[in-house]
Protein backbone atom coordinates (compact mmCIF):
# COMPACT_ATOMS: atom_id res chain seq x y z
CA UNK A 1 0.00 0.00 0.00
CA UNK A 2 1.16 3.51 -1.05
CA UNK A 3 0.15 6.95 0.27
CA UNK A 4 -1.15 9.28 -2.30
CA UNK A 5 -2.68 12.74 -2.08
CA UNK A 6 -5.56 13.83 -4.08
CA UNK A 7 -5.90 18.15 -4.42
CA UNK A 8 -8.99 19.73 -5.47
CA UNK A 9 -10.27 22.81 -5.56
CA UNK A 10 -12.56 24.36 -2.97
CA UNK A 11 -15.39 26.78 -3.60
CA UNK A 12 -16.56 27.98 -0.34
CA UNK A 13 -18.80 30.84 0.60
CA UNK A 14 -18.46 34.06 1.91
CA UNK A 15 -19.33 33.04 5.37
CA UNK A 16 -16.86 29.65 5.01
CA UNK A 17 -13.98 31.62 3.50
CA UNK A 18 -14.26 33.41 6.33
CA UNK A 19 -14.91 30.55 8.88
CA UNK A 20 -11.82 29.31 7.23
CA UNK A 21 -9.63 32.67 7.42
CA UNK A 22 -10.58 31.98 11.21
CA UNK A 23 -9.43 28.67 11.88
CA UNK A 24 -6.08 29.55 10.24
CA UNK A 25 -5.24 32.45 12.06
CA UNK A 26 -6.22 30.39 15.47
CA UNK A 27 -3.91 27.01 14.35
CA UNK A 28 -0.91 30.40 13.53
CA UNK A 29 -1.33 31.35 17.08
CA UNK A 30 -1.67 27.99 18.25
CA UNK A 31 1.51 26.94 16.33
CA UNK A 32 3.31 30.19 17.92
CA UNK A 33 2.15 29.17 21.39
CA UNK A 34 3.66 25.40 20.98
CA UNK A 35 7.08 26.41 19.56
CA UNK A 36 7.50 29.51 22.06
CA UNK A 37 7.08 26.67 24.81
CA UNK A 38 9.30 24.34 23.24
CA UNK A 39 12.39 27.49 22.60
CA UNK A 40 11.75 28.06 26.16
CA UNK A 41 12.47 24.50 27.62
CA UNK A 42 15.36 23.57 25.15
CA UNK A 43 16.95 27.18 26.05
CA UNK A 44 16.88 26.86 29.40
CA UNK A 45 17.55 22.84 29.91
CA UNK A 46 18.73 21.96 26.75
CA UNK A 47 15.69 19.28 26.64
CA UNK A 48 13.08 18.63 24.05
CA UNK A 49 9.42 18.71 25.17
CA UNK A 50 7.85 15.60 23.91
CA UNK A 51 4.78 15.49 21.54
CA UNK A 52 2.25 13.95 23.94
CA UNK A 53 3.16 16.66 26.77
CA UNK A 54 1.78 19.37 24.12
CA UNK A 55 -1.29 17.01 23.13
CA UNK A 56 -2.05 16.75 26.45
CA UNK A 57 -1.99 20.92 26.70
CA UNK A 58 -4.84 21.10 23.59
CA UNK A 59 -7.83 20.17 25.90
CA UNK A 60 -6.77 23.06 28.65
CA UNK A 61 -5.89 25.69 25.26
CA UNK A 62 -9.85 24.75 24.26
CA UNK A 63 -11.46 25.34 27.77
CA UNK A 64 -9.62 28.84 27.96
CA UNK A 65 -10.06 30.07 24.15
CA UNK A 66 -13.89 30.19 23.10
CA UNK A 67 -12.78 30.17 19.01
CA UNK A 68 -10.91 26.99 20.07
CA UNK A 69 -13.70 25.11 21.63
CA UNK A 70 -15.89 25.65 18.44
CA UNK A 71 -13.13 23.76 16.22
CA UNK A 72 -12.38 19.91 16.45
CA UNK A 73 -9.42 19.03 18.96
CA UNK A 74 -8.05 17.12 15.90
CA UNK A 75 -7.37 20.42 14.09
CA UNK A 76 -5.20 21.51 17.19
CA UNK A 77 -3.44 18.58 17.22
CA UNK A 78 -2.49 18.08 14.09
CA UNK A 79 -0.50 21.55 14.87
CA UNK A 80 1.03 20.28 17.58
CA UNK A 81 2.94 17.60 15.03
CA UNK A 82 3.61 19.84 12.85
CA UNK A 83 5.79 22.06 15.34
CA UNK A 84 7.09 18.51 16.51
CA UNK A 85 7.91 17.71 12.82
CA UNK A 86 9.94 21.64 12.79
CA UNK A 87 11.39 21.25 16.21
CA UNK A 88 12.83 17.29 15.82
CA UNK A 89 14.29 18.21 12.37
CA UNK A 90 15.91 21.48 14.29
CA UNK A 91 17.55 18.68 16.65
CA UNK A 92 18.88 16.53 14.01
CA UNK A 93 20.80 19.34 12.78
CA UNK A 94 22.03 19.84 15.85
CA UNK A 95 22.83 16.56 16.14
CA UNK A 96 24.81 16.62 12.44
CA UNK A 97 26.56 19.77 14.48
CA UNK A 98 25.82 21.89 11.44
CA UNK A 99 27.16 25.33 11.52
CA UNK A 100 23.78 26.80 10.86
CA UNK A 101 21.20 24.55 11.89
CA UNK A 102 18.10 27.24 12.19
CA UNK A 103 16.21 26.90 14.19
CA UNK A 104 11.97 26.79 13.23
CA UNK A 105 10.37 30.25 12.88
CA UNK A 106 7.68 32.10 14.20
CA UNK A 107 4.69 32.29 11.61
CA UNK A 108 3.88 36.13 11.11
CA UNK A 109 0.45 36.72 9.45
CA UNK A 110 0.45 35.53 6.03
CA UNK A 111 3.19 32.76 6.63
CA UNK A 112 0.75 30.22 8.13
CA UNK A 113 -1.73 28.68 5.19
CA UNK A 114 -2.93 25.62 6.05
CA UNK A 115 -4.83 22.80 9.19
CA UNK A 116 -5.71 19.88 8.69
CA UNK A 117 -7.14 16.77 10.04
CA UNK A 118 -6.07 13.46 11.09
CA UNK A 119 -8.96 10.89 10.25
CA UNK A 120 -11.90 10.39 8.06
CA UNK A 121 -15.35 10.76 9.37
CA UNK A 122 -13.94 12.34 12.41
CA UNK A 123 -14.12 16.08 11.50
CA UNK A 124 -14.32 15.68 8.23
CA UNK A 125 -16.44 13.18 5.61
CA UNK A 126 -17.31 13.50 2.27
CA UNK A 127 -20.87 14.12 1.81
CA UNK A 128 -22.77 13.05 -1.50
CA UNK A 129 -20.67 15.61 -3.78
CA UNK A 130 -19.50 18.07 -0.98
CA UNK A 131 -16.59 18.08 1.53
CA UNK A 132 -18.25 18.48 5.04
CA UNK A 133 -15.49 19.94 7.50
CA UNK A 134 -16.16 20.49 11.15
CA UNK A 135 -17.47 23.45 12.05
CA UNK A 136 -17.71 24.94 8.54
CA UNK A 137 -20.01 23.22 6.85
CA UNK A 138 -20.31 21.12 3.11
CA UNK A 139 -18.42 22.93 1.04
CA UNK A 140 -18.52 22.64 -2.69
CA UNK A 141 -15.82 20.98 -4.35
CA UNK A 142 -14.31 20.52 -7.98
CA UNK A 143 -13.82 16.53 -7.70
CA UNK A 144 -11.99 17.32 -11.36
CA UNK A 145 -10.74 13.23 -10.82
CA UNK A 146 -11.83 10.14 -9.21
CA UNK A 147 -10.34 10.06 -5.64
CA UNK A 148 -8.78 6.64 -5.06
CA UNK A 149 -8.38 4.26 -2.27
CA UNK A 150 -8.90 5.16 1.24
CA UNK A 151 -9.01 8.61 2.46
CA UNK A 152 -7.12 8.76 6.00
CA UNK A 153 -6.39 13.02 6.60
CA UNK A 154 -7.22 15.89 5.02
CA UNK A 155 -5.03 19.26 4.56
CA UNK A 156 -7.26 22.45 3.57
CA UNK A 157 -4.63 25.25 2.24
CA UNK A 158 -5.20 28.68 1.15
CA UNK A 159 -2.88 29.88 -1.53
CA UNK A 160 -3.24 32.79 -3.29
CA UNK A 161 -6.27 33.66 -2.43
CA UNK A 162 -7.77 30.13 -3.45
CA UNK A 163 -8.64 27.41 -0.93
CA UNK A 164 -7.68 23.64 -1.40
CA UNK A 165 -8.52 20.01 -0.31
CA UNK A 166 -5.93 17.77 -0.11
CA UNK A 167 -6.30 14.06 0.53
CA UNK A 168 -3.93 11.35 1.69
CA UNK A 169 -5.10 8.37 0.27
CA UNK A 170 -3.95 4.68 0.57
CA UNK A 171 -3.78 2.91 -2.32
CA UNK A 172 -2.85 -0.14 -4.58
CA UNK A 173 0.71 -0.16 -6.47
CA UNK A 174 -0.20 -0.41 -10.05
CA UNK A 175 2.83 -2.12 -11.43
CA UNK A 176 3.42 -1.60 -15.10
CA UNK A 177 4.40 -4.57 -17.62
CA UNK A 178 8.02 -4.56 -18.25
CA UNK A 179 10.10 -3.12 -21.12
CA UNK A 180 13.30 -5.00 -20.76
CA UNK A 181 14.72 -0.98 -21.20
CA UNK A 182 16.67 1.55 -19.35
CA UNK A 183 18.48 4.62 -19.71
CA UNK A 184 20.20 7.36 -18.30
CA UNK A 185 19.20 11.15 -17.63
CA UNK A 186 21.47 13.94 -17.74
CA UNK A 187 19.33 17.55 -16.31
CA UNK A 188 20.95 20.77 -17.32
CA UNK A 189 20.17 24.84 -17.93
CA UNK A 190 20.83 24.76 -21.78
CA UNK A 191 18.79 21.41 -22.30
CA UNK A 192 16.26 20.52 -19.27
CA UNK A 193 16.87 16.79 -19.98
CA UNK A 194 19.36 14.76 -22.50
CA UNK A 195 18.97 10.85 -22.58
CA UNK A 196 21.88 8.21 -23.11
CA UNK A 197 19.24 7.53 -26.42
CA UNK A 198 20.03 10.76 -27.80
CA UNK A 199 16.58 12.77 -26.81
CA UNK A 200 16.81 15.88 -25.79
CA UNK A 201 14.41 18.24 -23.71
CA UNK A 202 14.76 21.59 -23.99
CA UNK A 203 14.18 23.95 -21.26
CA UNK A 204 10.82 26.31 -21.68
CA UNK A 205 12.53 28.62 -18.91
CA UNK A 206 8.79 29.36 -17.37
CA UNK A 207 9.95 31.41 -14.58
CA UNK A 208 12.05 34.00 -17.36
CA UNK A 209 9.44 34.09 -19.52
CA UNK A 210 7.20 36.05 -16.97
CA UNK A 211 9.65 37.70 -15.47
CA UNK A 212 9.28 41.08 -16.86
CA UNK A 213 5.20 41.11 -15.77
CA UNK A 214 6.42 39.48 -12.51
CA UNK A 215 8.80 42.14 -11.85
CA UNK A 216 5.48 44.47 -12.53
CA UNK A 217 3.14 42.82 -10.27
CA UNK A 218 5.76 43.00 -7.77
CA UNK A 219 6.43 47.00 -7.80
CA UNK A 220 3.25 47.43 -7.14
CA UNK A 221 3.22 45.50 -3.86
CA UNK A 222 5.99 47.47 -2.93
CA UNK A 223 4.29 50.91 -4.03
CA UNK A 224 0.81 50.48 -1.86
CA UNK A 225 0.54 51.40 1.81
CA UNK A 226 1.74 48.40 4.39
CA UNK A 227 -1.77 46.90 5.94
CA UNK A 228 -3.78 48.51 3.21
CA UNK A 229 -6.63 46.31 1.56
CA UNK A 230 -4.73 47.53 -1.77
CA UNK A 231 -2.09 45.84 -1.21
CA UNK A 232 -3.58 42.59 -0.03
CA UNK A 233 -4.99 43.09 -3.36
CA UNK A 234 -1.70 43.48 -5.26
CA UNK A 235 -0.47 40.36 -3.51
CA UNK A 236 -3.04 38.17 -4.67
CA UNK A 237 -2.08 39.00 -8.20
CA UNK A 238 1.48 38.87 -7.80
CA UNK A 239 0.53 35.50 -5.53
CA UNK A 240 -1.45 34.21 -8.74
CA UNK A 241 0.94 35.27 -11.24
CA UNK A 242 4.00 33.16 -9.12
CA UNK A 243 0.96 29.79 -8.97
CA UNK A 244 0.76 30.27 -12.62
CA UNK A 245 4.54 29.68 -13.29
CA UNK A 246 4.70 27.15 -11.10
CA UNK A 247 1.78 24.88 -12.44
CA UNK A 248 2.90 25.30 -15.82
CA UNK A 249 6.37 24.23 -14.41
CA UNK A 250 4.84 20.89 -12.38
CA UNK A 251 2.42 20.17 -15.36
CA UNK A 252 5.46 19.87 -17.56
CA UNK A 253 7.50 17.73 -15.41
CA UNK A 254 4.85 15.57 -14.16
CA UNK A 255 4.08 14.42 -17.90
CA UNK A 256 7.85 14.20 -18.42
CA UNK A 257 8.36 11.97 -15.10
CA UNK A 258 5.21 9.91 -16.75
CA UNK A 259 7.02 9.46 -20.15
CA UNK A 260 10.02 8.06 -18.40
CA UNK A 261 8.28 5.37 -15.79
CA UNK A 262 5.83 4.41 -18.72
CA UNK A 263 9.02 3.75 -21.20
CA UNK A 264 12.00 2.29 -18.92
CA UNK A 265 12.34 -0.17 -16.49
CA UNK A 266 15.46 1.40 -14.74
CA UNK A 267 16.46 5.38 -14.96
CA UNK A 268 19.85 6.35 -13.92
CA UNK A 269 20.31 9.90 -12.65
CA UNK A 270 23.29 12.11 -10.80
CA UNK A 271 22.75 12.18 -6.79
CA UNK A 272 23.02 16.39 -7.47
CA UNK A 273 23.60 18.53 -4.61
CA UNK A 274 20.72 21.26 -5.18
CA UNK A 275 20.96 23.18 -2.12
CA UNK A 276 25.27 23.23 -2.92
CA UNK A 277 24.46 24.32 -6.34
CA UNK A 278 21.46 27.06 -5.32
CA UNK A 279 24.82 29.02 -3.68
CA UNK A 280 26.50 30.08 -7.09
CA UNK A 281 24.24 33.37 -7.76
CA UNK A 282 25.40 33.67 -11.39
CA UNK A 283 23.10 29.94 -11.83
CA UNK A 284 20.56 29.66 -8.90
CA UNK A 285 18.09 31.14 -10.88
CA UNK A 286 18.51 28.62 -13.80
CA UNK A 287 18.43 25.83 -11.55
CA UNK A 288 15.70 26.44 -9.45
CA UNK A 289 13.25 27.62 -12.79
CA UNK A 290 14.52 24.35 -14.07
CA UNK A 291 13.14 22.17 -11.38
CA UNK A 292 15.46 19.78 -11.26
CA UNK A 293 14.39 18.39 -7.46
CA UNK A 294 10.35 18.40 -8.38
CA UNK A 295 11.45 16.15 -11.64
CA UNK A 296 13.44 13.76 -9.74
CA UNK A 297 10.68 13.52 -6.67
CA UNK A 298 8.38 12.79 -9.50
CA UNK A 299 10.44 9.95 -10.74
CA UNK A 300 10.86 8.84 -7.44
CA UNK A 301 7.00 8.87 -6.72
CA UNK A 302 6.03 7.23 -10.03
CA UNK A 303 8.40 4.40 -9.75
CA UNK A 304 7.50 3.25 -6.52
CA UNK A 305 4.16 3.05 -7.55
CA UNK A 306 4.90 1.66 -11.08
CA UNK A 307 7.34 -0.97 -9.95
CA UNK A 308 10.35 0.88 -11.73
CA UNK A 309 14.09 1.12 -10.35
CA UNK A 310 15.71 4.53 -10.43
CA UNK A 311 19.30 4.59 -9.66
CA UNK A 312 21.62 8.01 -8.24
CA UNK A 313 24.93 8.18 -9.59
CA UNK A 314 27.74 10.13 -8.24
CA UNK A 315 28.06 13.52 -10.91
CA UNK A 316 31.13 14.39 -10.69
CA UNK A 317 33.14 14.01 -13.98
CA UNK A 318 30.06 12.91 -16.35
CA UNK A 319 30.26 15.62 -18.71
CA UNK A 320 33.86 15.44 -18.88
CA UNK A 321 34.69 12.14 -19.86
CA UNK A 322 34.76 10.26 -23.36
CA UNK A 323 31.62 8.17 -23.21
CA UNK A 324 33.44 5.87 -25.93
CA UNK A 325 37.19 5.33 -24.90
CA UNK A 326 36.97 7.65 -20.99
CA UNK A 327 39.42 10.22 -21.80
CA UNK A 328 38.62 13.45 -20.20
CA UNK A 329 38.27 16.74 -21.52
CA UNK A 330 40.21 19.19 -19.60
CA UNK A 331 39.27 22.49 -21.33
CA UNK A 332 35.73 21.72 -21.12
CA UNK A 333 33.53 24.49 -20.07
CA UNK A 334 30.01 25.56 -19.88
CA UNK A 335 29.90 27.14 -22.81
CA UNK A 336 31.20 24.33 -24.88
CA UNK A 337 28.00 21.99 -25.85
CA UNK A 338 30.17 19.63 -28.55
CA UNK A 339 32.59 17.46 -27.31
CA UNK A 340 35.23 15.64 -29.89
CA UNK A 341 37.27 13.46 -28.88
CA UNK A 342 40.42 11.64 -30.54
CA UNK A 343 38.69 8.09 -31.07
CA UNK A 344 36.33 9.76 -33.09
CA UNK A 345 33.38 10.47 -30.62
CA UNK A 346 31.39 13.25 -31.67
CA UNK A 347 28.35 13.91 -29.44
CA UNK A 348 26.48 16.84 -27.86
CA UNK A 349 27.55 17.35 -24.69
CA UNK A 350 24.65 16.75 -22.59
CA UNK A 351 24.40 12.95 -24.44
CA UNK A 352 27.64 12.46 -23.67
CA UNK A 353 27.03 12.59 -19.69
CA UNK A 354 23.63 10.88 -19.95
CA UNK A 355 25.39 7.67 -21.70
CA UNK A 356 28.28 8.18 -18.84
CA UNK A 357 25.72 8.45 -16.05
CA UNK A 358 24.16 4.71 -17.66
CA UNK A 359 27.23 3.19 -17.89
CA UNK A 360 28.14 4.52 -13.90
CA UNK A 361 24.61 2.55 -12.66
CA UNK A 362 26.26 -0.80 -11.15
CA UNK A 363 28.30 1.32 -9.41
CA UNK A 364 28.20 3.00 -6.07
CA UNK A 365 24.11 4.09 -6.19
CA UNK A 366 21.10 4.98 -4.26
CA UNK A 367 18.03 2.95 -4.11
CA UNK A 368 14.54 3.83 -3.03
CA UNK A 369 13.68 2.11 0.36
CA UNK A 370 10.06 0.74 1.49
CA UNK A 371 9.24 4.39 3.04
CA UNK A 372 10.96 6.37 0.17
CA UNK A 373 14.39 8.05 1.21
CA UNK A 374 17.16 6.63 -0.80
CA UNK A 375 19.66 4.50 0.67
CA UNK A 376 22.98 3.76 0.21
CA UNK A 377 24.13 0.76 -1.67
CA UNK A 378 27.59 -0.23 -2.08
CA UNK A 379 28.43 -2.79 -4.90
CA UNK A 380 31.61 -1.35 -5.84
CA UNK A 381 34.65 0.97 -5.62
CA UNK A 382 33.43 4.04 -8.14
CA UNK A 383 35.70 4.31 -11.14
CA UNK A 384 35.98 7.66 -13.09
């Protein structure tokens, strides 16, 4: 069994946007409250307050706040484990002794989008063709798929102005008939994606193509008065305008991840260091716009469901070495995107690396574990 989440869009009314506005603004304070307590112990005696001993605080928070006692104790606690989730990945840093470990932030208005709830027909149920949520109401709902398998929480999210219902489902793996094939993906700037089968993707570049209106929408955010209904106004556009990018971006490499698991059996791919990479300023930009983590999540998602392997490579030296005889080309640099090579190679660049990153796969790789992080397999010493 898999877990699978289901969005749709919601289409409340006046009144329920509002109820809804409500119950956000309550979980931010809420979520502020919890994490002020747990700064407070672990500053003091350097010890982490435990889950349960904030679960246990939800009841006394509901007798004491009246706009708490009208919403289910679920919706509380599902705040409560989400400033667990913060706090124990703050620790783990710690633990890693990172020089920066950062610790979890206090939500400000307008940083906190989003409660949920923990179990179905418990606060929430679906209701013929409407979503009935505690202490809202059935609210109308744009079931724009099937929803599949069993529905165990529900996330409602506000973003850009729009509210959303997202399900966690459990489902069935559907496990696709094999294709005895498998290949290797190289991601770039210049091309989004080059195969070791000589296909290339080129990059659409959605976040530079709306820059320049982007760049408009944001001026005037920065032009109306702070607090002013105008410029709640002006972010909603400029909010939109960002969504827009970005679905055009996931509906892109969603279809692309599809391709891939419906074609191969086994994808190789470099174990990239995003986050490393983000820090060069003259390509963070290109990176992020290309989404090269969303793609490979994707892949990830898809394969476990499909019954597909996809195997991480180390990167370094792919696009530098002769696919053909492995010499390496020295003078190689970013602007080069032919590489020739004495044995007689001749090969675009990016095709070059993605045939390199196939041949690397029975090598030192990752593998996707039962609950999805990779893990490290090693088969043998890695040879550049």
């Amino acid at each position: 069994m898999l877990r699978k989440t289901f969005k749709y869009r919601l289409y409340p009314s006046k009144a329920q946007a509002r109820q809804l506005s409500k119950t956000v603004e309550l979980c931010r304070q809420w979520y502020n409250a919890c994490l002020e307590e747990r700064k407070t112990v672990y500053n003091m005696e350097y010890l982490n307050l435990s889950k349960f001993e904030q679960l246990a605080e939800v009841k006394k928070f509901r007798e004491e706040n009246v706009l708490a006692a009208k919403l289910h104790s679920h919706i509380l606690q599902v705040v409560v484990t989400d400033v667990d989730k913060a706090f124990s990945a703050f620790l783990r840093r710690v633990a890693e002794e990172k020089k920066e470990p950062g610790e979890p932030r206090f939500k400000g208005k307008g940083r906190f989008n989003s409660f949920g709830l923990k179990e179905y027909g418990n606060g929430f149920k679906i209701d013929k063709k409407r979503l009935w949520v505690n202490g809202i109401g059935r609210l109308h709902v744009r079931w724009h798929r099937e929803i599949e398998g069993i529905i165990k929480t529900l996330r409602v999210v506000n973003h850009a102005g729009k509210w959303y219902a997202c399900f966690t489902c459990e489902v069935e793996a559907k496990l696709l008939p094999k294709t005895g094939k498998e290949v290797g993906i190289d991601v770039g700037i210049y091309h989004l994606l080059a195969t070791s089968d000589g296909e290339i993707i080129e990059n659409p570049k959605w976040y530079r193509a709306e820059q320049k209106k982007l760049r408009v929408l944001q001026r005037r955010v920065s032009r109306r008065r702070l607090g002013g209904r105008n410029r709640y106004k002006a972010q909603v556009f400029a909010h939109r305008q960002q969504e827009n990018v970005s679905n055009r971006r996931k509906d892109f490499l969603n279809k692309t991840a599809d391709y891939f698991i419906k074609k191969y059996d086994k994808i190789v791919l470099e174990a990239l260091e995003i986050n490393n990479m983000v820090k060069n300023h003259n390509l963070s930009k290109s990176i992020l716009d290309a989404g090269w983590g969303y793609f490979t999540q994707r892949l990830l998602d898809k394969a476990a469901e499909a019954g597909r392997e996809i195997v991480f490579v180390k990167p370094a030296g792919t696009s530098k070495t002769c696919s053909s005889c492995g010499a390496r080309f020295e003078g190689l640099t970013l602007s080069d995107r032919w590489v020739k090579c004495r044995c007689g190679l001749s090969l675009d660049r990016d095709i070059n690396a993605a045939i390199n990153i196939l041949e690397r796969a029975g090598q030192v790789r990752w593998i996707v574990s039962k609950t999805n992080r990779l893990r490290l397999i090693q088969e043998a010493p890695l040879i550049y």
